[in-house]
N, C-alpha and C. Protein backbone atom coordinates (compact mmCIF):
# COMPACT_ATOMS: atom_id res chain seq x y z
N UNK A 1 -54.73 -36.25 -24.46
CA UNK A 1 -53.60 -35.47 -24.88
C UNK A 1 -53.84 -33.98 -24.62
N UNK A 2 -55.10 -33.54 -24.57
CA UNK A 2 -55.44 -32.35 -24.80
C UNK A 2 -55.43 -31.61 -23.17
N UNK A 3 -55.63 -33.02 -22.66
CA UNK A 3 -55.79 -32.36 -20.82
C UNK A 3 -53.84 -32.45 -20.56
N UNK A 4 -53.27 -33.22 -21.00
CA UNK A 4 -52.01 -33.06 -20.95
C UNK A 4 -51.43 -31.45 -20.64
N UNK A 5 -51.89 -31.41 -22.27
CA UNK A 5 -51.07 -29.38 -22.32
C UNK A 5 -52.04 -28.41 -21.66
N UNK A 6 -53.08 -28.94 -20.98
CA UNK A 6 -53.90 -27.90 -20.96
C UNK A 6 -53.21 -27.45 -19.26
N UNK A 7 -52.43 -29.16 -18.53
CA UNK A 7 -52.17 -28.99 -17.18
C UNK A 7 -51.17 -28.03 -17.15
N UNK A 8 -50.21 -28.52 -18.36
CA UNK A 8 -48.87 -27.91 -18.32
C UNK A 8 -48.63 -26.24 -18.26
N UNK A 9 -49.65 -26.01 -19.09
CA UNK A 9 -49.89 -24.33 -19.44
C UNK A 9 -50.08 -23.57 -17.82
N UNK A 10 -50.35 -23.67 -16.99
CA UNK A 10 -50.69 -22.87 -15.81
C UNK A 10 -49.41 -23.15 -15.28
N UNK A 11 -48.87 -24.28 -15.16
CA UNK A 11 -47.35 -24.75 -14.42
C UNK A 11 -46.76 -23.80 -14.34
N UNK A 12 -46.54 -23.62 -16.37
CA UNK A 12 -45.39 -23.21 -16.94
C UNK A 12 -45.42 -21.35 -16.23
N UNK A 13 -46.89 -21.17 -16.42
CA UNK A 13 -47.43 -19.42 -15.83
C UNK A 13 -46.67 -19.42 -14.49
N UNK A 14 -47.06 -20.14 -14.09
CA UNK A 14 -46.71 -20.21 -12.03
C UNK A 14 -45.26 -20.25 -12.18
N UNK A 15 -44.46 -21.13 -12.51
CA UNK A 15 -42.87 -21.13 -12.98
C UNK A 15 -42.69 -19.10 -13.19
N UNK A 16 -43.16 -18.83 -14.54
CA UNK A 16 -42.79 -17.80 -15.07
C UNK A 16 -42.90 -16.55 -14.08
N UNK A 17 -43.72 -16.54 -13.37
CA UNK A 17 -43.99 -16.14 -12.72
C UNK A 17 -43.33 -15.84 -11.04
N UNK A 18 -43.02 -16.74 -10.80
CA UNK A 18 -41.97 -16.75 -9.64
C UNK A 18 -40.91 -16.66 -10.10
N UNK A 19 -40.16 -16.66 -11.34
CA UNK A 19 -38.92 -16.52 -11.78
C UNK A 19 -38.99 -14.46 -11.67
N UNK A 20 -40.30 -14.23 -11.97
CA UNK A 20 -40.32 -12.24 -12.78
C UNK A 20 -40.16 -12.16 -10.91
N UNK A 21 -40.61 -12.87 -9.82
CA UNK A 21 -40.83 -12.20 -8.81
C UNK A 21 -39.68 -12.48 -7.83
N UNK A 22 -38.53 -13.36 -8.47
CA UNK A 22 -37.75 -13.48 -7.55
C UNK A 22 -36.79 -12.36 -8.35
N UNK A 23 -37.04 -12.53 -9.32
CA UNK A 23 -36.02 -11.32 -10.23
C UNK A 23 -36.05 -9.76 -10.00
N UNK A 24 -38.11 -9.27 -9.74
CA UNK A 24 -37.37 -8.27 -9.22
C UNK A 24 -36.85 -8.09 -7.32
N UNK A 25 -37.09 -9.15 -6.77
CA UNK A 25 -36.83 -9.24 -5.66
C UNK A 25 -35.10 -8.80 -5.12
N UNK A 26 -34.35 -9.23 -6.19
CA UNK A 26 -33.19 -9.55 -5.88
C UNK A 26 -32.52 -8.35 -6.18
N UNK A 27 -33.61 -7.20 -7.00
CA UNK A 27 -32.98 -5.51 -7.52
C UNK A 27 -33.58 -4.74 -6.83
N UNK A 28 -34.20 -4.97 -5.33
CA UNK A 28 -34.80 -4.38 -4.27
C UNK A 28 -33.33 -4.74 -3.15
N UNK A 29 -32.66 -5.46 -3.46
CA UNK A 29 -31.81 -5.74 -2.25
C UNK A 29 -30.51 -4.57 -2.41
N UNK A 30 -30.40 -4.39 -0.98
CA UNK A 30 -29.21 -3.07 -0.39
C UNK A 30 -27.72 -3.71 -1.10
N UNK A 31 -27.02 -2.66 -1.52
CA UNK A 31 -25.81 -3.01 -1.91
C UNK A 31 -24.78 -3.72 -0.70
N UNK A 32 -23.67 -4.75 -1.34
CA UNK A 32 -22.91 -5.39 -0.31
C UNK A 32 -22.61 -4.49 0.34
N UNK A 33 -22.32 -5.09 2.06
CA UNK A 33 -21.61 -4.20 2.91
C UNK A 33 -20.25 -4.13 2.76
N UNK A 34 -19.61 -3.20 3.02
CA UNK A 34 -17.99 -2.75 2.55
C UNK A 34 -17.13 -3.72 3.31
N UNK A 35 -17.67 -4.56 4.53
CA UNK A 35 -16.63 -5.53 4.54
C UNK A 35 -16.49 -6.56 3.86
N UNK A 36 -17.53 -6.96 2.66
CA UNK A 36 -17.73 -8.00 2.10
C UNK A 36 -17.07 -7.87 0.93
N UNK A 37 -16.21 -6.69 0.82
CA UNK A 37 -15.52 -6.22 -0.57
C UNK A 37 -14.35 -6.59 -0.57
N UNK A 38 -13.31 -7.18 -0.98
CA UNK A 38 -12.25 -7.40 -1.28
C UNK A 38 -11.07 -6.61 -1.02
N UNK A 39 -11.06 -6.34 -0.27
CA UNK A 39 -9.62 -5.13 -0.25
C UNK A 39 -8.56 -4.96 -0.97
N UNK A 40 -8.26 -3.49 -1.64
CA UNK A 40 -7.14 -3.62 -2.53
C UNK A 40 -5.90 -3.56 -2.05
N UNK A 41 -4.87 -4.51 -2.77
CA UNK A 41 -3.75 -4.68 -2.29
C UNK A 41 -2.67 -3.45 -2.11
N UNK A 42 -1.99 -3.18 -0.82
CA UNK A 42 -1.27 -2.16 -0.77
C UNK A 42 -0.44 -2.12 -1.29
N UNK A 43 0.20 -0.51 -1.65
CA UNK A 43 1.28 -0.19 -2.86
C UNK A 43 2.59 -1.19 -2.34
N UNK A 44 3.79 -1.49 -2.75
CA UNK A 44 4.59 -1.33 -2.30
C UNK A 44 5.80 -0.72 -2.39
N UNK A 45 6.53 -0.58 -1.03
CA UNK A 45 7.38 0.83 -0.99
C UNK A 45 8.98 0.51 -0.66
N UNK A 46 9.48 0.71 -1.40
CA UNK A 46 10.93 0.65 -1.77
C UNK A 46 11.52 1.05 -0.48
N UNK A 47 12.24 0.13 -0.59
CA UNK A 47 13.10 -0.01 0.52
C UNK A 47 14.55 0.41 -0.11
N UNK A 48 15.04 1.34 1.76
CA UNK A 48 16.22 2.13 1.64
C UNK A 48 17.25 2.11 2.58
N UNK A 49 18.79 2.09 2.33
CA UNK A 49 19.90 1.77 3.16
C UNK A 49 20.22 3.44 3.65
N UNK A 50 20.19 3.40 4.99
CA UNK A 50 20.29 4.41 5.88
C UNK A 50 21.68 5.05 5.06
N UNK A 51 21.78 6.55 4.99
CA UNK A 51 22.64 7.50 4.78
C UNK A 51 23.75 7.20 5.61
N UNK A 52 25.05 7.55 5.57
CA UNK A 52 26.28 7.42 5.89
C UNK A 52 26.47 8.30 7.00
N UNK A 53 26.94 7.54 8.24
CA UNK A 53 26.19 8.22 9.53
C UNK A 53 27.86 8.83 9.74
N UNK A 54 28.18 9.97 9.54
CA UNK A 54 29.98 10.13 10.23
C UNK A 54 30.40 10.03 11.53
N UNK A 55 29.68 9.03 12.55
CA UNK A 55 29.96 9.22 13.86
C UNK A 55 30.47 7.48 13.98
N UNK A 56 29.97 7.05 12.82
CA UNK A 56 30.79 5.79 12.57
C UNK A 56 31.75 5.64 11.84
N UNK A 57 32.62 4.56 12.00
CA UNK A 57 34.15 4.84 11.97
C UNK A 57 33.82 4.17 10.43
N UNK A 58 34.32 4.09 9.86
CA UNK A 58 34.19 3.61 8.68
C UNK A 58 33.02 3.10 7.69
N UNK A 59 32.13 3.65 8.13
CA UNK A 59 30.68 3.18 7.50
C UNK A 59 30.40 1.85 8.27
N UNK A 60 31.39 1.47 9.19
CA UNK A 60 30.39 -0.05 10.00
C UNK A 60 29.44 -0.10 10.44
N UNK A 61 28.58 -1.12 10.04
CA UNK A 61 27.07 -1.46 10.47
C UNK A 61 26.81 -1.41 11.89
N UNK A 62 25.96 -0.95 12.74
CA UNK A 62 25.75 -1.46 14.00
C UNK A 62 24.36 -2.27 13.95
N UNK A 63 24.83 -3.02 15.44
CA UNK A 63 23.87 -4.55 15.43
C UNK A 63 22.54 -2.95 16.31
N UNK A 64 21.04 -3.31 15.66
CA UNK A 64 20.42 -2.62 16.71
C UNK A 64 19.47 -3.80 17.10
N UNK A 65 19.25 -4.81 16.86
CA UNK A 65 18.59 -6.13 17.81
C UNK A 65 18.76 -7.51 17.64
N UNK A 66 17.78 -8.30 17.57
CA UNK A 66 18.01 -9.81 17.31
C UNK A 66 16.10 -10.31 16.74
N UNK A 67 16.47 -11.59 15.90
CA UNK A 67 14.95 -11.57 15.37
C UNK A 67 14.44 -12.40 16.39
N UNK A 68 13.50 -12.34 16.87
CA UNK A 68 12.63 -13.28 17.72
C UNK A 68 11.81 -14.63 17.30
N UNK A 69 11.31 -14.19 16.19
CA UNK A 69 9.97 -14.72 15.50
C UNK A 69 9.71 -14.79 14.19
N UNK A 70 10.07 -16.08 13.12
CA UNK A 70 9.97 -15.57 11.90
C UNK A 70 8.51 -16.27 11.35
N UNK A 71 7.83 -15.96 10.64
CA UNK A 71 6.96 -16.05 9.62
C UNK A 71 7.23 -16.08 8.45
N UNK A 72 7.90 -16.96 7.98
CA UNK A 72 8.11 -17.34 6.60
C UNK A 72 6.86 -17.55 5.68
N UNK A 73 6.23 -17.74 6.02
CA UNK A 73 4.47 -17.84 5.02
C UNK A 73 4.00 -16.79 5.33
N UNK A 74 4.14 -15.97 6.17
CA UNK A 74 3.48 -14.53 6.00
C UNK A 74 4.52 -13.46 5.80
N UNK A 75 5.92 -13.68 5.21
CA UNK A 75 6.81 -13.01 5.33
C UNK A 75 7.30 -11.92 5.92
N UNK A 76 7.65 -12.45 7.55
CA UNK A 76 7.32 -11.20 8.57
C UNK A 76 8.46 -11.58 9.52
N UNK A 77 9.09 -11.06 10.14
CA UNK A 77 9.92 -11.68 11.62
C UNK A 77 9.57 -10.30 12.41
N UNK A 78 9.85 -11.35 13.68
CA UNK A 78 9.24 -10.30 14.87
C UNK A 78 11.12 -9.91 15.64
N UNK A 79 11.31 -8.62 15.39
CA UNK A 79 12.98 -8.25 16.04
C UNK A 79 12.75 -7.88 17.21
N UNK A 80 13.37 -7.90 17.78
CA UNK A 80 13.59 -7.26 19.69
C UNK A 80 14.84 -5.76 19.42
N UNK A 81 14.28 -4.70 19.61
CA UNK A 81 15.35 -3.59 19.42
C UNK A 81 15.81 -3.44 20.77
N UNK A 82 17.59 -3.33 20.65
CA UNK A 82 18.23 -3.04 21.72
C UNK A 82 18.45 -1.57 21.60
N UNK A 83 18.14 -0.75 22.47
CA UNK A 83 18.75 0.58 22.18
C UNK A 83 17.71 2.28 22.28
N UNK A 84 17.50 3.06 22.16
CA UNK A 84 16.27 4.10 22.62
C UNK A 84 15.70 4.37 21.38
N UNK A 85 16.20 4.48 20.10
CA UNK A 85 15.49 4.66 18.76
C UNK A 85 15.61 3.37 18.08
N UNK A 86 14.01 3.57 18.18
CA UNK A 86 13.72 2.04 17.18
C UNK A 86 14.22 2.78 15.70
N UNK A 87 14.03 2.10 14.69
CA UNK A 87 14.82 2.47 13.12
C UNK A 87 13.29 2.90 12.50
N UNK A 88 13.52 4.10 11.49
CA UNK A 88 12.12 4.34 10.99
C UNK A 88 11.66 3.64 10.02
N UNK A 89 9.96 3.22 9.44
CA UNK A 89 9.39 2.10 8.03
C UNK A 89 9.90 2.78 7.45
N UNK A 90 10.53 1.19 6.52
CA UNK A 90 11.10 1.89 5.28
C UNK A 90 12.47 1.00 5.30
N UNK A 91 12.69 1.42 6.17
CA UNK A 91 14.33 1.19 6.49
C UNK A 91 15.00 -0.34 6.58
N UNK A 92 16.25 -0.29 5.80
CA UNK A 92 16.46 -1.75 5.42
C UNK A 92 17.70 -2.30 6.32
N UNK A 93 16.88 -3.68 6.71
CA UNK A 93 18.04 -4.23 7.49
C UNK A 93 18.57 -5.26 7.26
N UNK A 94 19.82 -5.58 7.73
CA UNK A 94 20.65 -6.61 7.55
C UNK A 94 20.36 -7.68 8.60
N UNK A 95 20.42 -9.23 8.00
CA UNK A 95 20.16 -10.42 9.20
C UNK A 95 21.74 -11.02 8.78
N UNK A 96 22.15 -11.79 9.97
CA UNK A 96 23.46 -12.34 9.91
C UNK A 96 23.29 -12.91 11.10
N UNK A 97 24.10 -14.45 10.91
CA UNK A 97 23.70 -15.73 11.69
C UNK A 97 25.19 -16.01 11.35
N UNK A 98 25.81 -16.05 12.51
CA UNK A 98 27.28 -16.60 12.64
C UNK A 98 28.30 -16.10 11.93
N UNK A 99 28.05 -14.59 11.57
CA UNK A 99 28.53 -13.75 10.48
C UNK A 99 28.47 -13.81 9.22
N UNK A 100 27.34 -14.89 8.66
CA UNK A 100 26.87 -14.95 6.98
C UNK A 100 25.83 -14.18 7.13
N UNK A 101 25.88 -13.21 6.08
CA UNK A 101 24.30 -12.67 5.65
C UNK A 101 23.19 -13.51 5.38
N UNK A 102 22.36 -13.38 5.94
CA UNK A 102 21.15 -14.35 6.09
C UNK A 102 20.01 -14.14 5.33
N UNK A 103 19.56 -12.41 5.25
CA UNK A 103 18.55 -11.97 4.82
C UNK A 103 18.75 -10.36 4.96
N UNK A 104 17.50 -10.00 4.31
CA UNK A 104 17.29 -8.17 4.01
C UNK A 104 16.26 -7.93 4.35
N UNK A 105 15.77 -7.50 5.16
CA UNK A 105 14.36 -7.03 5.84
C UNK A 105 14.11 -5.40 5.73
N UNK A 106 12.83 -5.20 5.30
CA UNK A 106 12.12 -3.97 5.38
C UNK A 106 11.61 -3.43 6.93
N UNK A 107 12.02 -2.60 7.39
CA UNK A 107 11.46 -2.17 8.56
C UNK A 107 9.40 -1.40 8.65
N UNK A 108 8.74 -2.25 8.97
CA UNK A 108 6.77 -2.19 8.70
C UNK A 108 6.88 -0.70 9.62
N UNK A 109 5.81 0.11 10.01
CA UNK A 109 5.29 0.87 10.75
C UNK A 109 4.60 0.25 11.86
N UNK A 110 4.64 -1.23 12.19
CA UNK A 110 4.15 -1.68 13.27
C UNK A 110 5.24 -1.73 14.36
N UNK A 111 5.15 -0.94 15.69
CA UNK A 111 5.72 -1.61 16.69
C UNK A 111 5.24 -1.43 17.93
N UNK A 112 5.92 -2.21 18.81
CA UNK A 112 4.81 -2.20 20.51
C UNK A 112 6.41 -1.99 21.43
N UNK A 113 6.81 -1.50 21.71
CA UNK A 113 7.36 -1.41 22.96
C UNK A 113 8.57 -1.33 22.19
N UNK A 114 9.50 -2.19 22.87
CA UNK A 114 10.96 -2.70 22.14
C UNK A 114 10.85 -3.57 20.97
N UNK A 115 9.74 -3.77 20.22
CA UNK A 115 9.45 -5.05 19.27
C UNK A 115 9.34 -4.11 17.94
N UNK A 116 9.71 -4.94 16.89
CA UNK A 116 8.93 -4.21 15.57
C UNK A 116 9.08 -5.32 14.79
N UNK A 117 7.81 -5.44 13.88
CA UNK A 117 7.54 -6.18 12.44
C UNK A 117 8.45 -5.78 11.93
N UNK A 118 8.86 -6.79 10.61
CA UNK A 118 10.27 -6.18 9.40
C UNK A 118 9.79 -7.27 8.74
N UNK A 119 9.22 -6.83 7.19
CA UNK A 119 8.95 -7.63 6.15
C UNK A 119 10.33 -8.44 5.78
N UNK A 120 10.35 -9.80 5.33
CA UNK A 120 11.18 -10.20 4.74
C UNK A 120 11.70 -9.95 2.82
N UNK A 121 12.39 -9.48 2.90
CA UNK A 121 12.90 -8.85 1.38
C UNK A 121 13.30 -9.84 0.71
N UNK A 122 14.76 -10.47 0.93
CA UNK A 122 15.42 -11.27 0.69
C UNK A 122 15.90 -12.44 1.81
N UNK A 123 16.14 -13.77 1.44
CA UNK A 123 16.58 -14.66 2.26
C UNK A 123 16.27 -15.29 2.84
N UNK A 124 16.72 -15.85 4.00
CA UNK A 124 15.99 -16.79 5.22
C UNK A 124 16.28 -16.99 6.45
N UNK A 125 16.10 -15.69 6.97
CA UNK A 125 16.16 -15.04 8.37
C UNK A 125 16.01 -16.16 9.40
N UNK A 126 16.53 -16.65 10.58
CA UNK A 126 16.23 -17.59 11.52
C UNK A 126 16.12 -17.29 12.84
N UNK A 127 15.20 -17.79 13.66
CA UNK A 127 15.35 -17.26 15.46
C UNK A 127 17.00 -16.90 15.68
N UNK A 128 16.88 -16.26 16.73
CA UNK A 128 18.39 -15.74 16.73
C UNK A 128 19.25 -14.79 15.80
N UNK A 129 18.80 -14.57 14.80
CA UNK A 129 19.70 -13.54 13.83
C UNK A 129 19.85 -12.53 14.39
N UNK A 130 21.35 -12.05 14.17
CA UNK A 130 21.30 -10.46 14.67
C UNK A 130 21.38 -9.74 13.77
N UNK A 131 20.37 -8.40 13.75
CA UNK A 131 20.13 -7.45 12.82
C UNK A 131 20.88 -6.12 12.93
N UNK A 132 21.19 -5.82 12.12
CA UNK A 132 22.20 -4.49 12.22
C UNK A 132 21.52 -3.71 11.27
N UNK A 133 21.68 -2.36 11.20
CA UNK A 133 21.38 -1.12 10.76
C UNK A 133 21.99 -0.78 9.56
């Protein structure tokens, strides 16, 4: 019985012991790298219906493209702009599919050429929608 505890006692040292040395091992290590951090979620920014343009006849909307590409799980459609000024972020647009309002899209700060991202606001925008201003 006596050789029993006598084995156990050094174990238990060697155990204790690699526990103090992995412990301070692990407060020698470099802080996470900043891509391993979680990114905080961006503000979001209120969306706004363009000012009352007087060169249009009655406040009518004009069409300025058509949606290309929607992303409904990432709430995104990809528009094709017809025309020399794309619309500035921020700016809220109208979708309409056979003359029903379809959806309300935020105009993103992303665009490439004639193309621009437009968050989905409201609705359910479809290939083909035409977007007006």
């Amino acid at each position: 019985m006596r050789y029993a505890v006598a084995m156990k006692l050094p174990f238990a040292r060697l155990l204790l012991a690699a526990a103090v040395c992995c412990a301070v091992a692990a407060c020698a290590l470099p802080k996470l790298p900043k891509w391993s951090l979680r990114k905080p979620v961006p503000k979001a920014t209120p969306i706004r219906f363009p000012k009352e343009d007087p060169s249009d006849p009655k406040g009518k909307r004009r069409q300025i493209g058509k949606v290309l590409l929607v992303n409904s799980e990432a709430g995104f459609v990809l528009v094709e702009i017809r025309g020399a000024m794309p619309p500035e972020p921020g700016l809220a647009l109208k979708c309409f599919r056979e003359g029903v309002d379809s959806g309300v899209l935020t105009v993103s700060g992303e665009r490439q050429g004639t193309h621009i991202i437009a968050d989905i606001v409201t609705g359910t925008p479809h290939k083909g929608d035409l977007v007006f201003k």
